[in-house]
Protein backbone atom coordinates (compact mmCIF):
# COMPACT_ATOMS: atom_id res chain seq x y z
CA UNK A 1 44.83 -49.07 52.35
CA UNK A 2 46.32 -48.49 49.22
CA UNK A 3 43.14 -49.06 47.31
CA UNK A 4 41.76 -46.00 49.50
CA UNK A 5 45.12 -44.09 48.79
CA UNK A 6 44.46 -44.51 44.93
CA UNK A 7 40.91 -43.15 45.56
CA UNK A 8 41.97 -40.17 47.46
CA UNK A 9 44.29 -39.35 44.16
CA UNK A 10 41.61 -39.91 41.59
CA UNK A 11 39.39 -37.73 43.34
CA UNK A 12 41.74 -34.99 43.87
CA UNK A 13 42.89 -35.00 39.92
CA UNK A 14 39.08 -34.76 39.37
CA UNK A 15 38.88 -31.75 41.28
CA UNK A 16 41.86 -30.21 40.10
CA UNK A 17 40.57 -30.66 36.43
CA UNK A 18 37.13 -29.54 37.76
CA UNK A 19 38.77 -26.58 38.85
CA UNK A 20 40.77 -25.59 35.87
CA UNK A 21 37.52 -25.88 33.63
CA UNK A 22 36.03 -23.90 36.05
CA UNK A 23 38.47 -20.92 35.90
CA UNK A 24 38.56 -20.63 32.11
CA UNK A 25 34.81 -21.13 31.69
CA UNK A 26 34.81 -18.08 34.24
CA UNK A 27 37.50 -16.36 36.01
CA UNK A 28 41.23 -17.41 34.64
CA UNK A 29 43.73 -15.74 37.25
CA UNK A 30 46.53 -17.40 35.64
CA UNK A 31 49.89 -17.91 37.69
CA UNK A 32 49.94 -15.36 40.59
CA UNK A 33 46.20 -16.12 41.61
CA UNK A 34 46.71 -14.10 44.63
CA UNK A 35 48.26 -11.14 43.05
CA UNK A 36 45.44 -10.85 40.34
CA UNK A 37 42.84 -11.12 42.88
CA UNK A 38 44.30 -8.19 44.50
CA UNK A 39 44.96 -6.10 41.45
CA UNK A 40 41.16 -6.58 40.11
CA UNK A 41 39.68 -5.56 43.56
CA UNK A 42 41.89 -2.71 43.66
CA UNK A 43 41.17 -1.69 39.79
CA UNK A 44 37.24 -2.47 40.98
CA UNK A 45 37.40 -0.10 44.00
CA UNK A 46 38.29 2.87 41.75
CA UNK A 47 36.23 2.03 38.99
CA UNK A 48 33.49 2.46 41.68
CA UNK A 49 34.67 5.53 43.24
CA UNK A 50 35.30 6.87 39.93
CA UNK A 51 39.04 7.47 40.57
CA UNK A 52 39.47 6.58 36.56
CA UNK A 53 43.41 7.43 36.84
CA UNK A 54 43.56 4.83 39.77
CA UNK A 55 42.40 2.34 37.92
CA UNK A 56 44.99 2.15 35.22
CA UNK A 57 48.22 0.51 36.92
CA UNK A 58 46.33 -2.98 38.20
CA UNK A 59 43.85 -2.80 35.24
CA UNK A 60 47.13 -2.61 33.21
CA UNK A 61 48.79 -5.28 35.32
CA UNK A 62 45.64 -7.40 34.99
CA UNK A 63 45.61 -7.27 30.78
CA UNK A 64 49.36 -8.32 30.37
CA UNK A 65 49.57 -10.89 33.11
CA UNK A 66 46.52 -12.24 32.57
CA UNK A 67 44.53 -10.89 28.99
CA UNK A 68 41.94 -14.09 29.50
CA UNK A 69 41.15 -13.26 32.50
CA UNK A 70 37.76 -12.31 32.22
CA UNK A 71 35.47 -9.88 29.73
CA UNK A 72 35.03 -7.72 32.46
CA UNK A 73 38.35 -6.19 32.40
CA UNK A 74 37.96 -5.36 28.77
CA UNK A 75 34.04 -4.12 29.17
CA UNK A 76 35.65 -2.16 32.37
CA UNK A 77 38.64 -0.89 30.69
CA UNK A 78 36.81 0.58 27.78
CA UNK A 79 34.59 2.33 29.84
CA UNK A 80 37.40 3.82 32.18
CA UNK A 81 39.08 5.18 28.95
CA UNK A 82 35.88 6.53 27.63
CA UNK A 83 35.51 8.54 30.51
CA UNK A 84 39.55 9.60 30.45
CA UNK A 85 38.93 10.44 27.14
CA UNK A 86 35.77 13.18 28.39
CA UNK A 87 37.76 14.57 31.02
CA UNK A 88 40.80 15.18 29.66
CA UNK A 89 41.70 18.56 27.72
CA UNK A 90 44.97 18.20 26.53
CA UNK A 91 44.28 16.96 22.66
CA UNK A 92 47.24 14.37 22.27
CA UNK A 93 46.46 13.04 25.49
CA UNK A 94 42.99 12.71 24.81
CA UNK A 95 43.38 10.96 21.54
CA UNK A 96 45.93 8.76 23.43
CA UNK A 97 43.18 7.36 25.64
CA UNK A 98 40.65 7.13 22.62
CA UNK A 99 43.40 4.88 21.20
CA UNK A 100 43.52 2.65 24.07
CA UNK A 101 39.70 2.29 24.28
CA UNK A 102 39.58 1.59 20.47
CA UNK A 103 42.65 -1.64 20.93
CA UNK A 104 40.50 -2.85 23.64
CA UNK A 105 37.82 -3.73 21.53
CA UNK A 106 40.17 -5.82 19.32
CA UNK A 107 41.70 -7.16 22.41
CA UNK A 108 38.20 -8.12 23.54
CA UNK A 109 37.63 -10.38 20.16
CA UNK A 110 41.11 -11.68 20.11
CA UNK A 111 40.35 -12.95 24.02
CA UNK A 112 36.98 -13.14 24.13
CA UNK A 113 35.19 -13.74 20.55
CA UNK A 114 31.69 -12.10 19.66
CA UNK A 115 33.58 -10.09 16.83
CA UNK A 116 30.02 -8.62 15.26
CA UNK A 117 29.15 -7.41 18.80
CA UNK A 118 32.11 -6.08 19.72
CA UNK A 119 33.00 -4.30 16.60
CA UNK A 120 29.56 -2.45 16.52
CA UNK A 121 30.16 -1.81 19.76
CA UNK A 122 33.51 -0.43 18.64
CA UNK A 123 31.95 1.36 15.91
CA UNK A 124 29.64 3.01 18.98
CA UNK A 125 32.48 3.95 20.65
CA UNK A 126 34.85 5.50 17.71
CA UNK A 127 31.68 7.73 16.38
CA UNK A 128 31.14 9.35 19.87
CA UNK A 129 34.74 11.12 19.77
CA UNK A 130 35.17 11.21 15.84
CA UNK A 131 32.03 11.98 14.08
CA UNK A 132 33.22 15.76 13.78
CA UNK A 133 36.97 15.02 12.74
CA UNK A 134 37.32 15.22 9.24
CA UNK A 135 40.69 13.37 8.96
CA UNK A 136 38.70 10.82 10.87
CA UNK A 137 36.04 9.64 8.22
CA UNK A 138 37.45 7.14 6.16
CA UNK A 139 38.37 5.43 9.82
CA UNK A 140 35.29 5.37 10.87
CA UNK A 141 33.35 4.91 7.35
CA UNK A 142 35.25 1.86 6.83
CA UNK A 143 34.71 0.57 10.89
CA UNK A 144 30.83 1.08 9.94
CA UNK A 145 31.27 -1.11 6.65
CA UNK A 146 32.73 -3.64 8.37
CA UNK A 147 30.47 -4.03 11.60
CA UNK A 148 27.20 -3.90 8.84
CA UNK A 149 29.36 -6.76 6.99
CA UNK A 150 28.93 -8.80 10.71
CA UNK A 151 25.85 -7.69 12.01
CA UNK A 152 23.98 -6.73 8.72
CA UNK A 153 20.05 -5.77 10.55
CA UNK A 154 21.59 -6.98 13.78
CA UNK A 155 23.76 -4.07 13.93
CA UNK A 156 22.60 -1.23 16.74
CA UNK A 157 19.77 0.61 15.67
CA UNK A 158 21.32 4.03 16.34
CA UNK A 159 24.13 2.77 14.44
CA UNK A 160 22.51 2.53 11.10
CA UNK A 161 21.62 6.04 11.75
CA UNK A 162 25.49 6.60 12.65
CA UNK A 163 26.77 4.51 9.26
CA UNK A 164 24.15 6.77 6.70
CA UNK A 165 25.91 9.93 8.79
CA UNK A 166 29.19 8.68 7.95
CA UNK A 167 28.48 7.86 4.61
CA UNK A 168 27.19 11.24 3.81
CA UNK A 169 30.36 13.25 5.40
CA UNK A 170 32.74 10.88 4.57
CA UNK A 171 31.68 11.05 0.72
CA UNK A 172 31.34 15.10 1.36
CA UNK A 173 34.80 15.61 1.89
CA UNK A 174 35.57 13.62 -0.75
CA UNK A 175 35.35 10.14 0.22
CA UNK A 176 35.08 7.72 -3.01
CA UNK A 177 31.64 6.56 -2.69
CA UNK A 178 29.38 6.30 -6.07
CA UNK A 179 25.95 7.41 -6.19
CA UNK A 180 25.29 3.21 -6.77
CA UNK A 181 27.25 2.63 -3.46
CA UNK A 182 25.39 5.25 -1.61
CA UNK A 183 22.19 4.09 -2.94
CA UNK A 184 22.52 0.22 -2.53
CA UNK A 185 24.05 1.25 1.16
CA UNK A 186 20.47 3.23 2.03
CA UNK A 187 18.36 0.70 0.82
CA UNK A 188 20.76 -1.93 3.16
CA UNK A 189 20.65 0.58 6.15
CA UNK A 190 17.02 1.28 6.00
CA UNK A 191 15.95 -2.42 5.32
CA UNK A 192 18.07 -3.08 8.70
CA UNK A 193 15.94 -0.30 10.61
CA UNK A 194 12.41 -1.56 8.99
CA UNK A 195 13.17 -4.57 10.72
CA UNK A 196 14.16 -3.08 13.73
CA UNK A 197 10.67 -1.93 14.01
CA UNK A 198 9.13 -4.98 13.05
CA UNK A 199 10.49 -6.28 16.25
CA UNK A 200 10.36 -3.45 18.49
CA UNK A 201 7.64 -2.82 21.45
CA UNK A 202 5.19 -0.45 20.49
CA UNK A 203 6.46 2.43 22.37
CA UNK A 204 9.35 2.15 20.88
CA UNK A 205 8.16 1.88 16.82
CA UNK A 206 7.80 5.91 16.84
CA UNK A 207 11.55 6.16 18.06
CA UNK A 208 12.47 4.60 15.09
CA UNK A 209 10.66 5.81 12.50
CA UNK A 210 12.81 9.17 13.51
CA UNK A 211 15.57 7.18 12.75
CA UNK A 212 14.09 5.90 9.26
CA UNK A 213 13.00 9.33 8.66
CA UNK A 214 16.82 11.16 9.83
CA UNK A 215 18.12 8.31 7.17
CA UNK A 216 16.24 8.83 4.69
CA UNK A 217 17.02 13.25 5.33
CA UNK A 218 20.95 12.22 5.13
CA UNK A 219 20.66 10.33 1.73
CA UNK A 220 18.77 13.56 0.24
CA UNK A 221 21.90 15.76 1.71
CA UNK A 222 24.32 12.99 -0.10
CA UNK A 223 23.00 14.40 -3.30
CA UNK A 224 23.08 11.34 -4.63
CA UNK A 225 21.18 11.26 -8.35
CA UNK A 226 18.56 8.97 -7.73
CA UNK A 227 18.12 6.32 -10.45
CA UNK A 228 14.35 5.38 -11.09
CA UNK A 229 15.39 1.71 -12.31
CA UNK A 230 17.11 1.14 -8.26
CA UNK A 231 13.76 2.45 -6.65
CA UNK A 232 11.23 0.07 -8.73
CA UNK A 233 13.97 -2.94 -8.75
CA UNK A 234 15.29 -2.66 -4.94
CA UNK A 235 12.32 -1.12 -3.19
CA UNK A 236 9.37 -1.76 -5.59
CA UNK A 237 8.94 -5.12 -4.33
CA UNK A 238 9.14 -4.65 -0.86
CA UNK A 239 6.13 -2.35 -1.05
CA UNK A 240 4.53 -4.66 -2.94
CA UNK A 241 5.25 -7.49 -0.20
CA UNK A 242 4.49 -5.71 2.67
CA UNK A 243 2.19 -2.48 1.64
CA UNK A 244 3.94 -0.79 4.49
CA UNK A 245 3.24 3.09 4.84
CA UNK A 246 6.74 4.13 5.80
CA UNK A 247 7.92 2.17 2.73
CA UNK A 248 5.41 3.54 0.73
CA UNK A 249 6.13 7.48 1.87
CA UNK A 250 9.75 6.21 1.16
CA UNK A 251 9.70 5.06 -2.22
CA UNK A 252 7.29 8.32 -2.91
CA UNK A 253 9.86 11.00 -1.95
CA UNK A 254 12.04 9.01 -3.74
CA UNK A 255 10.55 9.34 -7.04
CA UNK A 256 9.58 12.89 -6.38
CA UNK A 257 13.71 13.67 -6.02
CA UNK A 258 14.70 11.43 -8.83
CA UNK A 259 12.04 12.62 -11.05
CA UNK A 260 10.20 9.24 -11.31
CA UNK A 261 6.52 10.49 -10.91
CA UNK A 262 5.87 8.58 -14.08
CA UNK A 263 6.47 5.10 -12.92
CA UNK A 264 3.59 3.08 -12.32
CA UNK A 265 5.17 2.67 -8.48
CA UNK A 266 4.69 6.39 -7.51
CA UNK A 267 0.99 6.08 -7.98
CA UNK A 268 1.05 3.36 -6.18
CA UNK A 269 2.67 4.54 -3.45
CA UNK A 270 0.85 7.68 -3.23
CA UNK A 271 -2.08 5.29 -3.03
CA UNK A 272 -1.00 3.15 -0.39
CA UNK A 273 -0.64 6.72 1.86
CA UNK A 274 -3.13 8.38 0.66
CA UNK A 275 -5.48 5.15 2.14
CA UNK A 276 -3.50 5.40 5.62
CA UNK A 277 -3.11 9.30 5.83
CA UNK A 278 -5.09 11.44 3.44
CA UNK A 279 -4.01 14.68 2.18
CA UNK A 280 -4.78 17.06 0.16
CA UNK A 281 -1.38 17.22 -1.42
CA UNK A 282 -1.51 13.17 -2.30
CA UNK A 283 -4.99 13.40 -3.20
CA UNK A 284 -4.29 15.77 -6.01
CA UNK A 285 -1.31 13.65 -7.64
CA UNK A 286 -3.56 10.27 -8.00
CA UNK A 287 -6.50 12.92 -9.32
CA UNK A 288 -3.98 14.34 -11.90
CA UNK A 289 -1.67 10.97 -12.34
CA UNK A 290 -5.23 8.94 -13.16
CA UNK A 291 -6.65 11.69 -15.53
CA UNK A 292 -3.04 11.28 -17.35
CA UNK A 293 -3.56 8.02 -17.65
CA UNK A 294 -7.04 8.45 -18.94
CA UNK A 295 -8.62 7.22 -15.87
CA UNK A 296 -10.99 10.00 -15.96
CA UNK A 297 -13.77 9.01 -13.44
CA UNK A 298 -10.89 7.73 -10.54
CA UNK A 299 -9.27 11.03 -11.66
CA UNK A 300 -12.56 13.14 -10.92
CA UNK A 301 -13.24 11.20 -7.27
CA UNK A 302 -9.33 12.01 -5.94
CA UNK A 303 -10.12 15.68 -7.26
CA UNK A 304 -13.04 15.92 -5.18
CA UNK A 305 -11.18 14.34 -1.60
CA UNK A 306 -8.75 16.67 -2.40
CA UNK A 307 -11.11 19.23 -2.09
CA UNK A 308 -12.56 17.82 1.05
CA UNK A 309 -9.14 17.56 2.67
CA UNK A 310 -7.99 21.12 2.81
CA UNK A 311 -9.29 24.19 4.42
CA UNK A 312 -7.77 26.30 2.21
CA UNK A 313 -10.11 28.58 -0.03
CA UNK A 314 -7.86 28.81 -2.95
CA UNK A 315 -6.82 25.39 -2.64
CA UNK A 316 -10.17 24.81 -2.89
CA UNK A 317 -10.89 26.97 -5.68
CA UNK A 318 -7.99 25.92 -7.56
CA UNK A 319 -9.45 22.02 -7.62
CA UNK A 320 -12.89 22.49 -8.83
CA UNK A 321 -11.43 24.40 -11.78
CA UNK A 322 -9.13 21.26 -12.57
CA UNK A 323 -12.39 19.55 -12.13
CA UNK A 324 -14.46 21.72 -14.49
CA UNK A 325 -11.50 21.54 -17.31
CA UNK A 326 -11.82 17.90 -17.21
CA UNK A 327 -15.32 18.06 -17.82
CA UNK A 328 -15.20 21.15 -20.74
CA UNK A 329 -12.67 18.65 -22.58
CA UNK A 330 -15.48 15.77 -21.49
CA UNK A 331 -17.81 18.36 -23.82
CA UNK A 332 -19.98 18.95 -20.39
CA UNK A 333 -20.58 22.17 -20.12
CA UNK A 334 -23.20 23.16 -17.90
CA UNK A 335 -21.31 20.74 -15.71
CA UNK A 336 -18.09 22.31 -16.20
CA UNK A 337 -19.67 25.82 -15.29
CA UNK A 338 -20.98 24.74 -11.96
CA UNK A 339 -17.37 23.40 -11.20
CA UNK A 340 -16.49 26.62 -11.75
CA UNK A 341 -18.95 28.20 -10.14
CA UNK A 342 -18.21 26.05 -6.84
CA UNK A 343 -14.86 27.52 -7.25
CA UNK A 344 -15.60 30.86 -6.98
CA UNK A 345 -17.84 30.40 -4.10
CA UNK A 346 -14.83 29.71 -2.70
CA UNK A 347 -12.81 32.18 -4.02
CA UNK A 348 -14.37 35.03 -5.48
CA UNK A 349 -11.41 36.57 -7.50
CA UNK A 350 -10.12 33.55 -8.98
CA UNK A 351 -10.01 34.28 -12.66
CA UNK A 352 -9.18 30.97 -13.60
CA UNK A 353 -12.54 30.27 -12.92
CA UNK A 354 -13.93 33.39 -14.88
CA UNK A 355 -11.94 32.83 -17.60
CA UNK A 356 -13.18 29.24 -17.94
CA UNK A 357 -16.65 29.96 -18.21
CA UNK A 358 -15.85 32.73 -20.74
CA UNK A 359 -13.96 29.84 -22.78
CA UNK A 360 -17.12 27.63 -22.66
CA UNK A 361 -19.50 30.21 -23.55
CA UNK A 362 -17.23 31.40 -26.94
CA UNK A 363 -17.18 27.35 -27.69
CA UNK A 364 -20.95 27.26 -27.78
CA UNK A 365 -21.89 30.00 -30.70
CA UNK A 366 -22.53 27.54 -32.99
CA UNK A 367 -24.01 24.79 -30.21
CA UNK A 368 -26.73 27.51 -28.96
CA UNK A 369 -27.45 29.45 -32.63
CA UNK A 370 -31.01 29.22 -33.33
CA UNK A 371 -30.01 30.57 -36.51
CA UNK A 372 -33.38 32.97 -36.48
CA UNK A 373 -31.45 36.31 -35.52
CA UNK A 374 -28.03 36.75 -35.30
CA UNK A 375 -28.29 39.56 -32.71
CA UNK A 376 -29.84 36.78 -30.29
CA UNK A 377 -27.08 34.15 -31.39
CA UNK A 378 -24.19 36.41 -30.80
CA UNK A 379 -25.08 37.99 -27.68
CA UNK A 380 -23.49 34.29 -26.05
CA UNK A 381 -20.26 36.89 -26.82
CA UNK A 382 -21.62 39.23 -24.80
CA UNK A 383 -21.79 36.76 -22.14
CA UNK A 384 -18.22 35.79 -23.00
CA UNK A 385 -16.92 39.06 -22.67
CA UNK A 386 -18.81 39.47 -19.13
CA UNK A 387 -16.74 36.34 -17.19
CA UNK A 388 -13.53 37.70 -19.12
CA UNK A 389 -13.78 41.37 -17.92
CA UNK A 390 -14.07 39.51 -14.22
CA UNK A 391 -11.29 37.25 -15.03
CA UNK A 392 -9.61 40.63 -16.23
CA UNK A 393 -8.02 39.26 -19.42
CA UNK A 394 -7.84 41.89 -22.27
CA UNK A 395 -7.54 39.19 -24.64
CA UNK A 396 -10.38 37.48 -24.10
CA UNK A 397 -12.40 40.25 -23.71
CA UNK A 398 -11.11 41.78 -27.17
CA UNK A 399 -11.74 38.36 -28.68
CA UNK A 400 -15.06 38.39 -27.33
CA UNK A 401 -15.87 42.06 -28.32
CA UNK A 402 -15.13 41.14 -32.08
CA UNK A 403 -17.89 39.34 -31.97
CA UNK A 404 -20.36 41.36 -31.04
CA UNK A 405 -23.34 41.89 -33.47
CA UNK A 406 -22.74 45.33 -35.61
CA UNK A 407 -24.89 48.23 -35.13
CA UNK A 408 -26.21 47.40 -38.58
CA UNK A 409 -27.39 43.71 -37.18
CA UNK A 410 -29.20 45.50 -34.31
CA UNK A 411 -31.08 48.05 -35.98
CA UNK A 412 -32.06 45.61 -38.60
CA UNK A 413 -33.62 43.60 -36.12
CA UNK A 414 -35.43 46.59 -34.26
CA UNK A 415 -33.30 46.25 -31.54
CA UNK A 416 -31.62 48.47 -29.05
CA UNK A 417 -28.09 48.62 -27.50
CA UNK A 418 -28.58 48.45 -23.21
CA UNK A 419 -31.72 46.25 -23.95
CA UNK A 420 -31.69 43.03 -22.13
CA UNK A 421 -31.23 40.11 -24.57
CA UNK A 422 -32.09 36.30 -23.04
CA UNK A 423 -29.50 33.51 -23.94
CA UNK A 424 -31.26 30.31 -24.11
CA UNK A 425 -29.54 26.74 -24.68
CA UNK A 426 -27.45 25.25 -21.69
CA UNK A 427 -26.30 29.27 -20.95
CA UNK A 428 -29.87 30.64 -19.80
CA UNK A 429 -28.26 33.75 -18.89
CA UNK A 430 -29.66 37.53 -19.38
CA UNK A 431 -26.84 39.90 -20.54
CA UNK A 432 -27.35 43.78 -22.02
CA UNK A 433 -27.10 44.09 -25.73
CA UNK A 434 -23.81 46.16 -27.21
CA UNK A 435 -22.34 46.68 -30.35
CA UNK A 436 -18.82 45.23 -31.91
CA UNK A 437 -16.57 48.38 -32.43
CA UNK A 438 -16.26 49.34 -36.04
CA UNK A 439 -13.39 48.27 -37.98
């Protein structure tokens, strides 16, 4: 009998302890079970009827009688201020509720733990009311430091949009935030939404690339000066490791603000998008960064997708005259005309084009003289003058006029002025013989 007695105890402690564990691995309703019970089905049954001011007294009861009683209450209560907070118009007693949502939160980690959670989600929270009250920015910059410092890429995606935002107003009214700070905080934030993507669902990648692209809008607004040196040392080499396209448009309008076109990592940025998404735009820097760096022939092909890529006439017409300059410094001229030539069939009053041609036909005098009359060798001037008149540029055309043959040349020769005169060499073009005006 007593054996069975000391059983009956045993097993009873064991439940008891059971019990306990039970309650603090779950529901902890502390002294006044019965009382708590009632006060969180009452708080419940308002919170579901959306009687917000109802809720208050028991949920109230609930956190100083019994603050480990369960994360609900604190996931509940911030929710039930949030919405006090919308409803209520009276400013102080607004804010007053804000307050109370915001202590929750630390209440929460003090309880509960889950501190990186629970302070993004405070950061969340703070940002909703306070993103447009200026005395409010160093609060809420400094609440976004500090949940990145917990969560780092973990940290909600619209969040890291949230933290660039704050960043930007906070340093516009005069936060103190160098252009190194704002800069090494980008490259953080937008290293954090990269990866984001990475592990996102396909229909949501597009969602945030906004995001990347809303970041990367609020670091141009910072007016930060963009060093070169951070681009090529904190982004070069995750282009290189990944050969992402974002990254690459990224680094590209980076260099374009900061002035960094030079840098060996523009080009190849604007290569890495030009292979993904062609444009006309890219297309021409790599033709004009290559012919720069005396890569001539790669300069040439880019020159020639450009052209290809735009339906724009004078775009057009404007890239087979970079085309035929390249090849009038390459000494090809008959090439370099029919460049030219393409460009006006594009555009038939771009001068550029004229002008060109007149350039190449005064360079050839002494190329094409046959050195047997000097009437035939000069009339290549009157040819000159011709593309310059079309080009309409009165210096060219007085250049050209100088060198006309005299009246003397012509009559010496038995020649005519109005006759037609035949240009051979590379020009093979007809023009009608006139005089150079007398000095």
């Amino acid at each position: 009998m007593l054996n069975a007695k000391k059983t009956l105890v045993n097993s009873i402690l064991i439940l008891a302890v059971a019990f306990t564990a039970s309650a603090q691995n779950g529901w902890n309703w502390g002294d006044q079970v019965d009382v708590a019970k009632e006060k969180n089905v009452v708080y419940t049954d308002a919170l579901k009827a959306k009687n917000y001011a109802a809720t208050l007294d028991p949920l109230n009861w609930l956190m100083t009688n019994t603050p480990d009683l369960h994360v609900s209450i604190y996931q509940n209560g911030v929710k039930i201020y949030r919405e006090l907070a919308n409803q209520e118009a009276d400013p102080a007693k607004k804010d007053e509720y804000i307050q109370k949502g915001l202590e929750l939160h630390d209440t929460r980690i003090k309880y509960f733990g889950k501190e990186a959670n629970v302070t993004d989600r405070k950061a969340s929270y703070a940002y909703r009311f306070y993103n447009k009250d200026k005395t409010k920015y160093e609060f809420l910059y400094n609440l976004f430091n500090k949940s990145f410092e917990l969560n780092g890429s973990k940290m909600i995606a619209g969040n890291l949009v949230a933290y660039m935002n704050m960043i930007y107003k906070y340093r516009f009214v005069g936060g103190a935030v160098s252009d190194e700070e704002v800069m090494d905080k980008y490259s953080s934030i937008s290293g954090a939404l990269e990866e984001h993507k990475a592990k996102a669902p396909d229909d949501r990648k597009k969602r945030i690339d906004g995001m990347i692209g809303n970041v990367d809008k609020l670091l141009t607004a910072t007016k930060v000066e963009i060093s070169c040196e951070f681009v090529e040392t904190k982004l070069g080499p995750k282009l290189e490791e990944t050969g992402e396209l974002n990254m690459a448009k990224k680094i590209f309008q980076l260099m374009l603000t900061g002035k960094c076109t030079d840098s060996p990592l523009a080009l190849k940025a604007a290569g890495v998008i030009q292979e993904n998404e062609p444009t006309f735009t890219i297309a021409k820097f790599l033709a004009q960064k290559n012919i720069q760096d005396g890569n001539t022939e790669v300069g040439l092909k880019f020159y020639e997708e450009a052209a290809r890529l735009t339906d724009d006439n004078l775009e057009k017409a404007e890239t087979f005259v970079s085309i035929a300059r390249i090849q009038a410094k390459e000494k090809q001229k008959s090439t370099a005309r029919n460049s030219a030539r393409r460009a006006l069939s594009y555009d038939p009053s771009y001068s550029d084009a004229y002008k060109l041609i007149g350039d190449l036909y005064m360079q050839s005098f002494e190329d094409c003289s046959g050195k047997e009359s000097k009437v035939d060798d000069r009339a290549i001037f009157i040819a000159a003058y011709d593309q310059y008149r079309r080009a309409g540029n009165s210096a060219g055309m007085a250049n050209a006029k100088a060198q006309f043959p005299s009246i003397e040349e012509i009559f010496s020769e038995g020649k005519e002025e109005g006759q037609s005169i035949t240009i051979g060499c590379w020009v093979n073009t007809t023009v009608k013989l006139e005089r150079r005006p007398a000095n």
